[in-house]
N, C-alpha and C. Protein backbone atom coordinates (compact mmCIF):
# COMPACT_ATOMS: atom_id res chain seq x y z
N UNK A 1 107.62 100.51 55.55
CA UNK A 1 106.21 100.39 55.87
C UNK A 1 105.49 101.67 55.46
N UNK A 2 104.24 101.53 55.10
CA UNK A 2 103.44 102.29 54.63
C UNK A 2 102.43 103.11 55.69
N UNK A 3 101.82 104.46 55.72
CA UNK A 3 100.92 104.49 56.66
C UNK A 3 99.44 103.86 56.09
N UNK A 4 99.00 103.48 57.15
CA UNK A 4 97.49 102.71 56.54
C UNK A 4 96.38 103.76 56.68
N UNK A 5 96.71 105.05 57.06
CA UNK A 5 95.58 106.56 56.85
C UNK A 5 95.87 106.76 55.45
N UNK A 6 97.40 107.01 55.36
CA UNK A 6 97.93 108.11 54.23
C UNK A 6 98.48 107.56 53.25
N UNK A 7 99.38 106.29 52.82
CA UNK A 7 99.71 105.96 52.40
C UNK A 7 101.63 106.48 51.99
N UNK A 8 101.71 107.26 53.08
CA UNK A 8 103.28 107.45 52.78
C UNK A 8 104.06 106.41 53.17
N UNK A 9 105.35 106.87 53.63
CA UNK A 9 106.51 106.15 53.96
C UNK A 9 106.33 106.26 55.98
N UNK A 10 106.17 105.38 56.53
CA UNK A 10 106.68 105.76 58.06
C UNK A 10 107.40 106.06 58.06
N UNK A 11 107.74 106.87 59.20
CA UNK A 11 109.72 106.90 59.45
C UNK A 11 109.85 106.52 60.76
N UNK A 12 111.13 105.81 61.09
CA UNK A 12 111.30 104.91 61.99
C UNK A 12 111.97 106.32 62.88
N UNK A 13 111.44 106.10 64.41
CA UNK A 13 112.07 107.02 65.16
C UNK A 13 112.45 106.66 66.60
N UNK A 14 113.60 106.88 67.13
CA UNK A 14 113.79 106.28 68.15
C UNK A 14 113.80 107.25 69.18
N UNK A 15 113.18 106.97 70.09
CA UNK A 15 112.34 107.53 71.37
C UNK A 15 113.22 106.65 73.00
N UNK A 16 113.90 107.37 73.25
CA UNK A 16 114.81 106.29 74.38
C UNK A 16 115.10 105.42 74.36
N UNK A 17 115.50 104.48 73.11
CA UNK A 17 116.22 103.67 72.88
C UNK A 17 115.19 102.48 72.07
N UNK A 18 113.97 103.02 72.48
CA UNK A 18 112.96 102.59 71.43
C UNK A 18 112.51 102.60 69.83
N UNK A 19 112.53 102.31 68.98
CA UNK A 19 112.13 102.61 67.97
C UNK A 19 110.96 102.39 67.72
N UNK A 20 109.71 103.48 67.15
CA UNK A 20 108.56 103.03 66.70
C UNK A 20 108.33 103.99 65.44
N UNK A 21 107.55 103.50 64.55
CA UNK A 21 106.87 104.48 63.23
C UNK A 21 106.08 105.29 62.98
N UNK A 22 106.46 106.82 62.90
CA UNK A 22 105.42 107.06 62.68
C UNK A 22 104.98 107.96 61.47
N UNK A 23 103.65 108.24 61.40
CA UNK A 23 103.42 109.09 59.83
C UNK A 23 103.53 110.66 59.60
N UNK A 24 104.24 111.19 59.24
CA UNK A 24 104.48 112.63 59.57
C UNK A 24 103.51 113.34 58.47
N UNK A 25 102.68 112.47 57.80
CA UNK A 25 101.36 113.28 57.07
C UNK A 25 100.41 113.45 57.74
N UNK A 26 100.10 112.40 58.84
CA UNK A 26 99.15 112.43 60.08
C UNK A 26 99.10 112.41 60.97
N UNK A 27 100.38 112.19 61.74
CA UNK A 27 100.83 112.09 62.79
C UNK A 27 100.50 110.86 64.06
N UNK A 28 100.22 110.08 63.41
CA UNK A 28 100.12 108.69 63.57
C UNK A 28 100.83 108.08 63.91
N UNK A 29 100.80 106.42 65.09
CA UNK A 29 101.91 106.11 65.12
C UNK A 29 102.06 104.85 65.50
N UNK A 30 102.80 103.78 64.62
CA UNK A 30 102.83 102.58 64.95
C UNK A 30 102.99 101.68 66.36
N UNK A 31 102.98 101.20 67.10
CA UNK A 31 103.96 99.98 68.27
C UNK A 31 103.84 98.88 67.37
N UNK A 32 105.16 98.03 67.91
CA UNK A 32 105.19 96.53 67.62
C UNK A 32 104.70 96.20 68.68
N UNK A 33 104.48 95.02 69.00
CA UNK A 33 104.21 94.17 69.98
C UNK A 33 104.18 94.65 71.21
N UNK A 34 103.81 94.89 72.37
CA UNK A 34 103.89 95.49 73.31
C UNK A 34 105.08 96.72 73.32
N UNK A 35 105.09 97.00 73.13
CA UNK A 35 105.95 98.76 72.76
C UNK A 35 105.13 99.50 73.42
N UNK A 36 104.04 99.25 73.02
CA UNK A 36 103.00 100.50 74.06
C UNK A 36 103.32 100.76 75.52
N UNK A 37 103.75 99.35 75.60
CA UNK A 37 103.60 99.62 76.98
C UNK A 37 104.80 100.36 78.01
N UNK A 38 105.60 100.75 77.00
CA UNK A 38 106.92 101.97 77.46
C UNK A 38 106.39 103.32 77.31
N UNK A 39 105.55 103.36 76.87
CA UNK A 39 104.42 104.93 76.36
C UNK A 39 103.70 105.16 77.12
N UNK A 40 102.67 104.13 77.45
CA UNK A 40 101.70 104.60 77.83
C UNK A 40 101.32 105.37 79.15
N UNK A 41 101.81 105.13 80.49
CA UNK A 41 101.67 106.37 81.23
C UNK A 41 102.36 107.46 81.30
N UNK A 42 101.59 107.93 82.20
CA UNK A 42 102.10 109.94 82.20
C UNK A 42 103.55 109.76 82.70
N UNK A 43 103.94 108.99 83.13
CA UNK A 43 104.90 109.11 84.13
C UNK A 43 106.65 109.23 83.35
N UNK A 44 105.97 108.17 82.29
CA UNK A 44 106.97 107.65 81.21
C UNK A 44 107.44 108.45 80.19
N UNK A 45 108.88 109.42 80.53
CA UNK A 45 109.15 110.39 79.93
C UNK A 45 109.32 109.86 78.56
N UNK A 46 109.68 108.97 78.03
CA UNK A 46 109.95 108.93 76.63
C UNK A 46 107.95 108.82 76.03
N UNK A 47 107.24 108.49 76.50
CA UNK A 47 105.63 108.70 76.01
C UNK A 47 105.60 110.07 75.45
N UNK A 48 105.92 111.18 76.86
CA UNK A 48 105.43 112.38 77.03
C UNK A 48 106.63 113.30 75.47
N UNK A 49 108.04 112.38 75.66
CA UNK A 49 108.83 113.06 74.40
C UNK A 49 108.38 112.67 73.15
N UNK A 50 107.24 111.88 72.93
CA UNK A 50 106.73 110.91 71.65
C UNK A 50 105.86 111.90 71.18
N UNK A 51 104.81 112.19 72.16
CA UNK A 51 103.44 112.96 72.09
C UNK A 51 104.15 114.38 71.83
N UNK A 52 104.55 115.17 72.11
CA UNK A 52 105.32 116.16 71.84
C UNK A 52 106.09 116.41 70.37
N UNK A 53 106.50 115.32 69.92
CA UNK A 53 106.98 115.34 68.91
C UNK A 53 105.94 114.96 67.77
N UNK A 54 104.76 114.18 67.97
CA UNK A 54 103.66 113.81 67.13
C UNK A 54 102.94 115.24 67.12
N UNK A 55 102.81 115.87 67.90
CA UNK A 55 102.18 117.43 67.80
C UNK A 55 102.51 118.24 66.94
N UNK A 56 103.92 118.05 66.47
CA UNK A 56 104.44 119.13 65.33
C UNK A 56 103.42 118.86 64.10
N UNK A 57 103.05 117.74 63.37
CA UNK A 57 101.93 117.19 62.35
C UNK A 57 100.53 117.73 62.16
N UNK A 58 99.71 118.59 61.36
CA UNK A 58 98.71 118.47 61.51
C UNK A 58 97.91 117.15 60.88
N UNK A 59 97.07 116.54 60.92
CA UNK A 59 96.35 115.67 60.39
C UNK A 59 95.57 116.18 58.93
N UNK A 60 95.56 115.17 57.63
CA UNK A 60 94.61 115.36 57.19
C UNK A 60 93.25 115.49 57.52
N UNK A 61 92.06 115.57 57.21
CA UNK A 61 90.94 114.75 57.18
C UNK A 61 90.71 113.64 57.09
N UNK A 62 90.52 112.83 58.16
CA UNK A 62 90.28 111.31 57.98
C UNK A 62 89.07 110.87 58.24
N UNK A 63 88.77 110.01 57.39
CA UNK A 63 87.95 108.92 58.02
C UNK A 63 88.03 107.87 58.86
N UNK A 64 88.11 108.13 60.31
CA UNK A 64 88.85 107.22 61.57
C UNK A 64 88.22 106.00 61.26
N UNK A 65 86.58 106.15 61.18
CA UNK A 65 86.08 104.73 61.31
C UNK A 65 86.41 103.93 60.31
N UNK A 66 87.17 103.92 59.25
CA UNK A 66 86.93 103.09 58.20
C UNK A 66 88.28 102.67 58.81
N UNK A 67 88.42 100.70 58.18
CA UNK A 67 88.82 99.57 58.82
C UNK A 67 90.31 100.41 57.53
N UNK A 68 91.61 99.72 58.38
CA UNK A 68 92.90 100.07 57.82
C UNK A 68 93.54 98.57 57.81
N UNK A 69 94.23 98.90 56.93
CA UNK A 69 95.88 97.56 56.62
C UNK A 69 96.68 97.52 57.99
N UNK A 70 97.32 96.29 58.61
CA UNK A 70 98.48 96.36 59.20
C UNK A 70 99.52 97.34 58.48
N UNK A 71 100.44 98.26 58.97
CA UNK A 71 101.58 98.45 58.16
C UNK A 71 102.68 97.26 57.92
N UNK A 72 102.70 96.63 58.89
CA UNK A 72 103.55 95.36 58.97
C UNK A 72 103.66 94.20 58.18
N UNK A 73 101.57 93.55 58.37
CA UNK A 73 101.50 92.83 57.86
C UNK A 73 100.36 92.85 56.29
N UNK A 74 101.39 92.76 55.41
CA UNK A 74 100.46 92.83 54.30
C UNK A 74 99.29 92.32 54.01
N UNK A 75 98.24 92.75 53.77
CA UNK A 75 97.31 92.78 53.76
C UNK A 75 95.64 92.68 54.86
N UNK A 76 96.15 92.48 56.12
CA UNK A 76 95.88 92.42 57.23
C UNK A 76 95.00 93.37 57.79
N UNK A 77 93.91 92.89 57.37
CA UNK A 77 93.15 94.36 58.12
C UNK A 77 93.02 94.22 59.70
N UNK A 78 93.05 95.68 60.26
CA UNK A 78 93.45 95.76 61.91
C UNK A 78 91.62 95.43 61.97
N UNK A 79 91.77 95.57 63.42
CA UNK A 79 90.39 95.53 64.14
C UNK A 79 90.48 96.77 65.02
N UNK A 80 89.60 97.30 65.31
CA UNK A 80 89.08 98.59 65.05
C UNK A 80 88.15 98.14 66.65
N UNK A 81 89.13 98.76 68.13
CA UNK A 81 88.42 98.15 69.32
C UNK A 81 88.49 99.28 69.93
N UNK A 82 88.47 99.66 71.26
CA UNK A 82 88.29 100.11 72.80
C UNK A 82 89.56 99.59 72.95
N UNK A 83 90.65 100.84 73.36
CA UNK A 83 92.10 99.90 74.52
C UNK A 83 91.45 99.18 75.39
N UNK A 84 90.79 100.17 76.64
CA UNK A 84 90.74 99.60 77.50
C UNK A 84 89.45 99.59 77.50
N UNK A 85 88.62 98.95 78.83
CA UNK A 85 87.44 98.95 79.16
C UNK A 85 86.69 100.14 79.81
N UNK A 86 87.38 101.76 79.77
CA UNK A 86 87.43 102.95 79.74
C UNK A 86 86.73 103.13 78.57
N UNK A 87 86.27 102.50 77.43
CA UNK A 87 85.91 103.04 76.58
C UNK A 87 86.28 104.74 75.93
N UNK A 88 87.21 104.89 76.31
CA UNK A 88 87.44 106.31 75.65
C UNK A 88 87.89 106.26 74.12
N UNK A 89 89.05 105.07 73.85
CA UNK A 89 89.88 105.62 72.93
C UNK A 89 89.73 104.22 71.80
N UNK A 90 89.54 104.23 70.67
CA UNK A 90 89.50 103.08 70.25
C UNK A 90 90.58 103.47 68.57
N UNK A 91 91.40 102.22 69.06
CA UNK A 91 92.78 101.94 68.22
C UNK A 91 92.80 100.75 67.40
N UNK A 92 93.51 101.15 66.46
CA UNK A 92 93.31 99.44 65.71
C UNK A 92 94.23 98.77 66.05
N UNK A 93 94.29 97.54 65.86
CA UNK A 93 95.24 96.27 66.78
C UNK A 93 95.32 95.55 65.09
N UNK A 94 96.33 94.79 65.28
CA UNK A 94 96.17 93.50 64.20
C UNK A 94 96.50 92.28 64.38
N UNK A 95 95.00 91.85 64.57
CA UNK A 95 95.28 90.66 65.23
C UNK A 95 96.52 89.44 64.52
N UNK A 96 97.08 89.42 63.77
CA UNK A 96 97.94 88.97 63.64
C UNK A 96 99.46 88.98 64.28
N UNK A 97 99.90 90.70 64.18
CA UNK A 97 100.91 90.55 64.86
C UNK A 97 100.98 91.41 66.35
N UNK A 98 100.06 91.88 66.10
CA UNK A 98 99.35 92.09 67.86
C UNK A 98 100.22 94.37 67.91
N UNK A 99 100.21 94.41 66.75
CA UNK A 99 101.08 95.81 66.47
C UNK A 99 99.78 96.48 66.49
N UNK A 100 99.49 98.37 67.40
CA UNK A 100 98.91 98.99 67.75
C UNK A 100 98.95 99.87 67.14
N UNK A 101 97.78 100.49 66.06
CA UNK A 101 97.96 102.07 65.34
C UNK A 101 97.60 103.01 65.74
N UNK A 102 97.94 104.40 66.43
CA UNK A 102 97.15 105.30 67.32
C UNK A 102 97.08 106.32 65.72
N UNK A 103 96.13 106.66 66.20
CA UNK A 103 96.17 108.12 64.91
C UNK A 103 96.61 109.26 65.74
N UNK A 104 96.04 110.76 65.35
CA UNK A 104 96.53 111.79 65.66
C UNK A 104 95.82 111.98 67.08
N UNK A 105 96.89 112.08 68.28
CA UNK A 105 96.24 112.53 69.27
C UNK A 105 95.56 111.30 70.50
N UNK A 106 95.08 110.39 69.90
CA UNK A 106 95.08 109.27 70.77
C UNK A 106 96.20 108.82 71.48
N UNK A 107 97.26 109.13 71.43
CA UNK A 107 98.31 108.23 72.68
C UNK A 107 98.23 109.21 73.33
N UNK A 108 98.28 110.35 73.21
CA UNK A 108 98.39 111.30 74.54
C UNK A 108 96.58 111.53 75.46
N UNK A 109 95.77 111.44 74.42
CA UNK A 109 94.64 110.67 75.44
C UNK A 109 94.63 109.56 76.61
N UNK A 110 95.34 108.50 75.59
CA UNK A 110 95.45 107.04 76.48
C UNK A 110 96.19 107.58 77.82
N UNK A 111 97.75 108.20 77.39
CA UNK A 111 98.31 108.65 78.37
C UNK A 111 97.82 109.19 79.67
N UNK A 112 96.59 110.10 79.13
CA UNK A 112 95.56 110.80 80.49
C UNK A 112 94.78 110.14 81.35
N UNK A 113 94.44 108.74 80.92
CA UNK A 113 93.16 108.05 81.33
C UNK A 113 94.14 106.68 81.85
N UNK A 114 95.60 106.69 81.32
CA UNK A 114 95.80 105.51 82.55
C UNK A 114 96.40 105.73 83.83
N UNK A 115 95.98 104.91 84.71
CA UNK A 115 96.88 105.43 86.09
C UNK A 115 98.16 105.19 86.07
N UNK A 116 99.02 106.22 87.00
CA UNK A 116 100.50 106.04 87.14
C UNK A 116 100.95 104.33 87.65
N UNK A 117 101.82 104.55 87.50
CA UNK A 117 102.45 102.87 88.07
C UNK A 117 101.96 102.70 89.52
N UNK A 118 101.72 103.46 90.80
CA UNK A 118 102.27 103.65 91.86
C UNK A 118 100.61 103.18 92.02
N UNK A 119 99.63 103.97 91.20
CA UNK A 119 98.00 103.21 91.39
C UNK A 119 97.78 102.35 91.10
N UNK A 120 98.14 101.91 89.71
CA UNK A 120 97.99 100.32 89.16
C UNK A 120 97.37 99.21 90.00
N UNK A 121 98.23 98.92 90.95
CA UNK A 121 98.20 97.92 92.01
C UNK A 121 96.55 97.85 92.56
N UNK A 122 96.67 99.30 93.37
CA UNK A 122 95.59 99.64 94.24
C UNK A 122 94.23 99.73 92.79
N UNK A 123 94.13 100.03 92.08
CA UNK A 123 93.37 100.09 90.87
C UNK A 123 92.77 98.43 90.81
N UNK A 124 93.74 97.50 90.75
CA UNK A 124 93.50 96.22 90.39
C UNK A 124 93.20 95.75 91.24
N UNK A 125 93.35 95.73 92.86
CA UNK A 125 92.96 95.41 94.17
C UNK A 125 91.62 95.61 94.39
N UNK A 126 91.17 96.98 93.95
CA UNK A 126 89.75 97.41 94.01
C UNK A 126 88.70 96.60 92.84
N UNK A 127 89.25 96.30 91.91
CA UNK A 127 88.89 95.94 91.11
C UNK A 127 88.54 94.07 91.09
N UNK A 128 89.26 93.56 91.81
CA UNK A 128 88.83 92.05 92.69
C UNK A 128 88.02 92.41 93.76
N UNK A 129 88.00 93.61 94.44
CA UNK A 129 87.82 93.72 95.77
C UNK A 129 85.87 93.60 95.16
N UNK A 130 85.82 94.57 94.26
CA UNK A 130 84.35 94.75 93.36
C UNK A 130 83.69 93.38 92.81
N UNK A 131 84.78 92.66 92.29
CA UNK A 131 84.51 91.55 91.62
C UNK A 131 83.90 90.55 92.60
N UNK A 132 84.53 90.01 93.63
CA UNK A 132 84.17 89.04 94.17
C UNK A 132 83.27 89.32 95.39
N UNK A 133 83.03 90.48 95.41
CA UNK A 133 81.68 90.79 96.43
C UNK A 133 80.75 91.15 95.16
N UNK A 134 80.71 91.07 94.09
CA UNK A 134 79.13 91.30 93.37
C UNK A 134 78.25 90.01 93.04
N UNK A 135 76.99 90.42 93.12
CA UNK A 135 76.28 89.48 93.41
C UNK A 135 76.02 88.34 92.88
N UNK A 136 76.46 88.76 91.41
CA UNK A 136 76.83 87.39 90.06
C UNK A 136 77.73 86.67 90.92
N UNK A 137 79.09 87.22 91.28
CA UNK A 137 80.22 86.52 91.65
C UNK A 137 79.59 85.62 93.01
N UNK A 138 79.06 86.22 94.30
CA UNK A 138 78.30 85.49 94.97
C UNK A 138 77.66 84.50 94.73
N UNK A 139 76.26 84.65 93.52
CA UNK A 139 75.60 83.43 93.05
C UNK A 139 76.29 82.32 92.63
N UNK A 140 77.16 82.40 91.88
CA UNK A 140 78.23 81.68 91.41
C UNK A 140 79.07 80.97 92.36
N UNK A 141 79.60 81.70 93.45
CA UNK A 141 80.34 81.24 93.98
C UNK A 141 79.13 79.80 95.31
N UNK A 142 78.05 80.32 95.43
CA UNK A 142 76.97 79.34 96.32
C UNK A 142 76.88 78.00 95.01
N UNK A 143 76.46 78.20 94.20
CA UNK A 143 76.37 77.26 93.24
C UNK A 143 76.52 76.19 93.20
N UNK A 144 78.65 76.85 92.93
CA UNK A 144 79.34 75.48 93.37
C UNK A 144 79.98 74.67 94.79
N UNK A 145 79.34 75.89 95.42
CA UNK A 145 79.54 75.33 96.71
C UNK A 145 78.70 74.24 97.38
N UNK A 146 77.32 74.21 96.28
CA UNK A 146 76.00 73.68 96.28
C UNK A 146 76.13 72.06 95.73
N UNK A 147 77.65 72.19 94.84
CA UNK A 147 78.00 70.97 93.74
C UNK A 147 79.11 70.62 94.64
N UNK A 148 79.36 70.33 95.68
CA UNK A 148 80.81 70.02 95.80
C UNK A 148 81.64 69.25 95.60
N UNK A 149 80.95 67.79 95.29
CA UNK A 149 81.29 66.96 95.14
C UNK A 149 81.60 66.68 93.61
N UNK A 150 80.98 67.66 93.07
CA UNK A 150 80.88 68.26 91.39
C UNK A 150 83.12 68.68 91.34
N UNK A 151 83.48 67.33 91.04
CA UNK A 151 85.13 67.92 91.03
C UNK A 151 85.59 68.87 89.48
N UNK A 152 84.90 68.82 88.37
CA UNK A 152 84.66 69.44 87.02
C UNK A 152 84.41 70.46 87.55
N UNK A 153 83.60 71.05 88.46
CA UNK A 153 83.01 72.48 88.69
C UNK A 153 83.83 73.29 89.47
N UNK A 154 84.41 72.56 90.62
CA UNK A 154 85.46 72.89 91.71
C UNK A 154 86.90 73.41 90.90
N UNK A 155 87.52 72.58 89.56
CA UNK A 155 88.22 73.29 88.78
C UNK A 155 87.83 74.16 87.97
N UNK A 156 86.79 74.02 87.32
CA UNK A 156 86.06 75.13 86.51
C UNK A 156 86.62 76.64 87.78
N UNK A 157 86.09 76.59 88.62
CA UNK A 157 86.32 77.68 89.64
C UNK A 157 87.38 78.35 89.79
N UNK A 158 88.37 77.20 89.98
CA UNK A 158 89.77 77.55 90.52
C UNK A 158 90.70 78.36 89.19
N UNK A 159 89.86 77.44 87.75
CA UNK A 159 90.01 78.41 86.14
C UNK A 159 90.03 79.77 86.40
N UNK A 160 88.66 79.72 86.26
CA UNK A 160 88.43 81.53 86.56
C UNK A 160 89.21 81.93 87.65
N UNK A 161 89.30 82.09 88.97
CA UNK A 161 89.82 82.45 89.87
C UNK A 161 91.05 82.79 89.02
N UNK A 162 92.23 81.62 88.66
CA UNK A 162 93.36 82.20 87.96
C UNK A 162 93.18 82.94 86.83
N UNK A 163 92.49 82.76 86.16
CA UNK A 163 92.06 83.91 85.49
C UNK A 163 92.31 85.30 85.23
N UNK A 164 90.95 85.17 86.32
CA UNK A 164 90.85 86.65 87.00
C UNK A 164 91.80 87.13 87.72
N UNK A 165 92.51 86.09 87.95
CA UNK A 165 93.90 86.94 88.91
C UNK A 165 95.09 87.22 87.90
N UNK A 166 95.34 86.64 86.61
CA UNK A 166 95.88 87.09 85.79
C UNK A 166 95.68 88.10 85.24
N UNK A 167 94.63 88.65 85.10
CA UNK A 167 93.96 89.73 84.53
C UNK A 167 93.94 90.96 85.06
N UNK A 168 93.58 90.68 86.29
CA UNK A 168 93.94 92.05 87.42
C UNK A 168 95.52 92.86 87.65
N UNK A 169 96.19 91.27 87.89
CA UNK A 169 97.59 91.50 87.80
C UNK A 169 98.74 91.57 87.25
């Protein structure tokens, strides 16, 4: 695989039993498919041995904003988003094979801005707790309480509800 900044060779490196790619012209660095998600908090010593080792690299000059190739998938241009709804850090994804490109210095950002495992929970608790007392969620929720006999709307509800509880959790 190629880097989609630089155009070298990745090199495949294994990080606790993980393997991911990265570009030692930029210090960039591939996930497959959820891989991130062995990285991404502070807590997760093989992240913190990743970021450490991506530090040795200085970066060229890049142009971040301009749209890049999957390395994976040929010809595939990533999409160019926000991880999270933190708006801090924005990574390209490809929507095809769902593989994550951080450039120089972004995973150990991400690393800072997500909570440890032990908050998660309480993070997502608060985060329904917000949801279903705001006042959209209220209006909404009188609505169909207004339709009841409305049985299309009563599942429509119970949709979202799972949903949203997938999402949180």
């Amino acid at each position: 695989m190629k880097c989609p900044r630089t155009g070298v060779d990745l090199k495949p490196v294994n990080i606790g039993g993980i393997t991911v790619d990265i570009s030692e012209k930029c210090g960039g660095v591939f996930f497959d498919h959820d891989e991130i998600e062995k990285f991404d908090q502070k807590t997760k010593i093989r992240g913190g041995l990743l970021v450490q080792h991506l530090k040795q690299f200085t970066p060229p000059s890049l142009d971040l904003n301009k749209h890049i190739n999957c390395p994976k998938c040929s010809g595939v241009v990533m999409d160019r988003s926000f991880y999270s709804s933190k708006n801090k850090i924005e990574v390209d994804k490809c929507p095809s094979c769902a593989g994550i490109w951080f450039d120089f210095g972004e995973l150990e950002k991400l690393r800072n801005l997500i909570p440890v495992s032990a908050g998660s929970y309480k993070t997502g608790q608060q985060f329904e707790e917000r949801l279903l007392n705001s006042p959209a969620y209220q209006e909404y929720k009188t609505a169909l309480d207004d339709n009841a006999d409305d049985t299309a709307r009563r599942e429509k509800a119970d949709q979202l509800h799972l949903f949203l509880f997938n999402c949180i959790y």
